[in-house]
C-alpha atoms as a PDB file:
ATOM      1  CA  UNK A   1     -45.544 -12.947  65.955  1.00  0.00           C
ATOM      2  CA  UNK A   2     -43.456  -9.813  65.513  1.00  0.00           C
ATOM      3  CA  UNK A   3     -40.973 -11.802  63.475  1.00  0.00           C
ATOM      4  CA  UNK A   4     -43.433 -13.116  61.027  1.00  0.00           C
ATOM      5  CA  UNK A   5     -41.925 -11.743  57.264  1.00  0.00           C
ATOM      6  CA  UNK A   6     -38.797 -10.228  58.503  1.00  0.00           C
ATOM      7  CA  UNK A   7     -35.834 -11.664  58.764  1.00  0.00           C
ATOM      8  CA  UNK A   8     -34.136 -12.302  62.070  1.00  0.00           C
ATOM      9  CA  UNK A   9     -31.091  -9.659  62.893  1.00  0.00           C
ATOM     10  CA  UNK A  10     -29.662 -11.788  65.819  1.00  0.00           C
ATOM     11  CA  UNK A  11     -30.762 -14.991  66.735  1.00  0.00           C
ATOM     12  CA  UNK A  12     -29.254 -16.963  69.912  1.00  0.00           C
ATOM     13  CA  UNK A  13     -29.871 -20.752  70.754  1.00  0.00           C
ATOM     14  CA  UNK A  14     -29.500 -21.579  74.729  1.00  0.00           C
ATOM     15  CA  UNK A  15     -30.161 -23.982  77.155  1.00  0.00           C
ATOM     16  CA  UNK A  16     -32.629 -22.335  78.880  1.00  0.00           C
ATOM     17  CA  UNK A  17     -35.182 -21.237  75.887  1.00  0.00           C
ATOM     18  CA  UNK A  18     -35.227 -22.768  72.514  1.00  0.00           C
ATOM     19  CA  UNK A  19     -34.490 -19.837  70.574  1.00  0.00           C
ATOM     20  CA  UNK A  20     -34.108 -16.154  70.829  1.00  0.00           C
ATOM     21  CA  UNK A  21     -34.528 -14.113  67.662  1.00  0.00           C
ATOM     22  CA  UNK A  22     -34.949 -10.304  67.278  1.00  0.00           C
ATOM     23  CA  UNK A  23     -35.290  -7.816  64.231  1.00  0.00           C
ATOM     24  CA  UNK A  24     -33.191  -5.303  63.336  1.00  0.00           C
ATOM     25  CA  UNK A  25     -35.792  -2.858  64.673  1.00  0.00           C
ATOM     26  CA  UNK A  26     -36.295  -4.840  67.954  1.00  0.00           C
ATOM     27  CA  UNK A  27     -32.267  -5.559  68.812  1.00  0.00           C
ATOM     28  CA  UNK A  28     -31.918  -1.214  68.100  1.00  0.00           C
ATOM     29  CA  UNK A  29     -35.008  -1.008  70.641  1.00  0.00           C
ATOM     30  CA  UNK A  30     -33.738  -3.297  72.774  1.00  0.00           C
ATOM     31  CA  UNK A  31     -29.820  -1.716  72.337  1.00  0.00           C
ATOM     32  CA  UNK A  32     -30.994   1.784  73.090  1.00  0.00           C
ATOM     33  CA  UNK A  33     -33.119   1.140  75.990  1.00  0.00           C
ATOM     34  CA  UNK A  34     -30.318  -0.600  77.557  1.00  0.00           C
ATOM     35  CA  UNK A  35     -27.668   2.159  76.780  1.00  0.00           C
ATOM     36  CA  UNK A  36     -30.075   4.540  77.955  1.00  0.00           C
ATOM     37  CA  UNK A  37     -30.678   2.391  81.429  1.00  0.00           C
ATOM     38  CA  UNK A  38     -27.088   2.131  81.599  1.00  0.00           C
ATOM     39  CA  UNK A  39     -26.282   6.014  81.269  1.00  0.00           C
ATOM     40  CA  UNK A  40     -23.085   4.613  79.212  1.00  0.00           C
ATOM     41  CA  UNK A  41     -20.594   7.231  77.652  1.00  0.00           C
ATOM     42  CA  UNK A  42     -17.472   7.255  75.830  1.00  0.00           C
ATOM     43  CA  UNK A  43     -15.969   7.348  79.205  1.00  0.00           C
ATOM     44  CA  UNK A  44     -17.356   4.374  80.486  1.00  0.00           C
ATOM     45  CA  UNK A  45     -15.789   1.313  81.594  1.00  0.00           C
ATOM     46  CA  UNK A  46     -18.046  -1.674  82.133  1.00  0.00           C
ATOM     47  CA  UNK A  47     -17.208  -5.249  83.479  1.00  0.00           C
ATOM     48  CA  UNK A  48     -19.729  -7.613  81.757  1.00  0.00           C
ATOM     49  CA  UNK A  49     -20.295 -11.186  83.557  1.00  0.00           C
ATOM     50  CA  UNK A  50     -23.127 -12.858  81.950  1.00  0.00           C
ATOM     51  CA  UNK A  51     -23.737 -15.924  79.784  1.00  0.00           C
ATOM     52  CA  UNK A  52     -23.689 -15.973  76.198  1.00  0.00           C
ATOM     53  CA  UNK A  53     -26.928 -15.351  74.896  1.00  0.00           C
ATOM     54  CA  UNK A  54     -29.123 -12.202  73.621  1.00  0.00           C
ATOM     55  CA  UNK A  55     -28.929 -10.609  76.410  1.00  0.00           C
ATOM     56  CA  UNK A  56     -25.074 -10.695  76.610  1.00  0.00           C
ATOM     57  CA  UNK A  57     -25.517  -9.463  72.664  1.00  0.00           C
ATOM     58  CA  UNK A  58     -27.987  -6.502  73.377  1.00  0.00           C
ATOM     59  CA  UNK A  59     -25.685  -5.311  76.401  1.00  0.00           C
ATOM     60  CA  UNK A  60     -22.434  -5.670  74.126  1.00  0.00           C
ATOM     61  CA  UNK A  61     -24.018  -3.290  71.748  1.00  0.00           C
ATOM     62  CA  UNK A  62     -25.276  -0.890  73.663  1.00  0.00           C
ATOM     63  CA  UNK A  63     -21.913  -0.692  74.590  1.00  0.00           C
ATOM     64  CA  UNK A  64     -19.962  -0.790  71.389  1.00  0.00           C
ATOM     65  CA  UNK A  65     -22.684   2.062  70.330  1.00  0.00           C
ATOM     66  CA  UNK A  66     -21.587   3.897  73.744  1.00  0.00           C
ATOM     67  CA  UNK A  67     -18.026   3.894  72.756  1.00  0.00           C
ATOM     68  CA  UNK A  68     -17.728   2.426  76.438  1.00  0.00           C
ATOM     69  CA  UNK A  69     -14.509   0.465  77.408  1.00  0.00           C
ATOM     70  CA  UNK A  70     -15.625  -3.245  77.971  1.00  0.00           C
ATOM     71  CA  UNK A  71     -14.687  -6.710  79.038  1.00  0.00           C
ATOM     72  CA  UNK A  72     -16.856  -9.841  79.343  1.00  0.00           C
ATOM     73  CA  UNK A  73     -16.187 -12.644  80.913  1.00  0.00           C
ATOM     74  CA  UNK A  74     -18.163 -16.230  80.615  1.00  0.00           C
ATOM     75  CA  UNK A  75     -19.916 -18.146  84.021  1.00  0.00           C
ATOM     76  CA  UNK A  76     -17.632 -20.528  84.273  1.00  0.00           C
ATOM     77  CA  UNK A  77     -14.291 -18.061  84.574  1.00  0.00           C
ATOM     78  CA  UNK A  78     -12.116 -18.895  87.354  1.00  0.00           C
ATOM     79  CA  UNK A  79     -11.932 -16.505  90.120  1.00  0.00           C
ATOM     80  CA  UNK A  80      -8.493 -15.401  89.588  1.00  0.00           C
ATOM     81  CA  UNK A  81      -9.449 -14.555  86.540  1.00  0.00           C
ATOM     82  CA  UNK A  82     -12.572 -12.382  87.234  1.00  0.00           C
ATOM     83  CA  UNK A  83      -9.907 -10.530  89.406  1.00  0.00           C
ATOM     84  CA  UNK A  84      -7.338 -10.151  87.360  1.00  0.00           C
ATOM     85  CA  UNK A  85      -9.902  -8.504  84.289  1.00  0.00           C
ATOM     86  CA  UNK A  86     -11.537  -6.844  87.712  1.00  0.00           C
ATOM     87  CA  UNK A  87      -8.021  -5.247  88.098  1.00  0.00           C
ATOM     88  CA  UNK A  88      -6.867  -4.480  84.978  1.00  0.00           C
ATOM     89  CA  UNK A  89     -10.504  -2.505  84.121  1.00  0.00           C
ATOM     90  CA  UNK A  90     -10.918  -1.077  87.037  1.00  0.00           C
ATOM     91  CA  UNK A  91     -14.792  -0.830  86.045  1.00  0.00           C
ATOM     92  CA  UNK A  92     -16.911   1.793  87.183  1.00  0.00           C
ATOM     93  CA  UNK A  93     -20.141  -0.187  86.501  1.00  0.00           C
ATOM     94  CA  UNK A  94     -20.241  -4.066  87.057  1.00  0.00           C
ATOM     95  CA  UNK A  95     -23.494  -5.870  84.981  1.00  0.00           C
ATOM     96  CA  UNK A  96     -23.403  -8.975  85.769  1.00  0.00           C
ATOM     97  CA  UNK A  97     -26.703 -11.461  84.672  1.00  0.00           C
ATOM     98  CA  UNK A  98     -28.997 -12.461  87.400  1.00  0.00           C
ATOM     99  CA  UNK A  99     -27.827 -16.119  86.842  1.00  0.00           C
ATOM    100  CA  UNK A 100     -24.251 -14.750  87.474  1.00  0.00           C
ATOM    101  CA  UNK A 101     -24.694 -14.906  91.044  1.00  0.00           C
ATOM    102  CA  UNK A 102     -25.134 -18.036  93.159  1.00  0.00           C
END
């Protein structure tokens, strides 16, 4: 309903639902919130493990708007080489999507 006459911002197709679609004025909501949630700075450096989706989108930009150091890495990455980015980052905050963990 809140998309009815404007035009969709982001939109992401997934398994899981149909389609996701936001506004410009939702995704900055939804971007804020999460930076804010996140307490990201400048100085951050975040370690992203989630699938691609809107989600994955909303948290990248909240931390592109941070100016926070990032890496993301899909489900399916091996473990060596979650370790390796683990490694080279050397995160101080891990996000990782709730169907990231089995």
């Amino acid at each position: 309903a809140a998309l009815e006459g404007a035009a969709a911002a982001y939109e992401a197709v997934s398994a899981e639902h149909e389609r996701d679609r936001l506004t410009r004025a939702e995704l900055l909501a939804a971007v804020l919130a999460c930076r804010g949630a996140l307490d990201l700075t400048p100085a951050s450096r975040v370690y992203l493990h989630a699938s691609t989706g809107l989600e994955q989108a909303v948290v990248c930009h909240a931390l592109a708007r941070a100016a926070a150091c990032y890496t993301c890495t899909a489900l399916d990455a091996t473990d060596e080489a979650l370790a390796h980015r683990f490694r080279e980052l050397r995160p101080d905050l891990v996000v990782a999507a709730s169907d990231a963990v089995t």
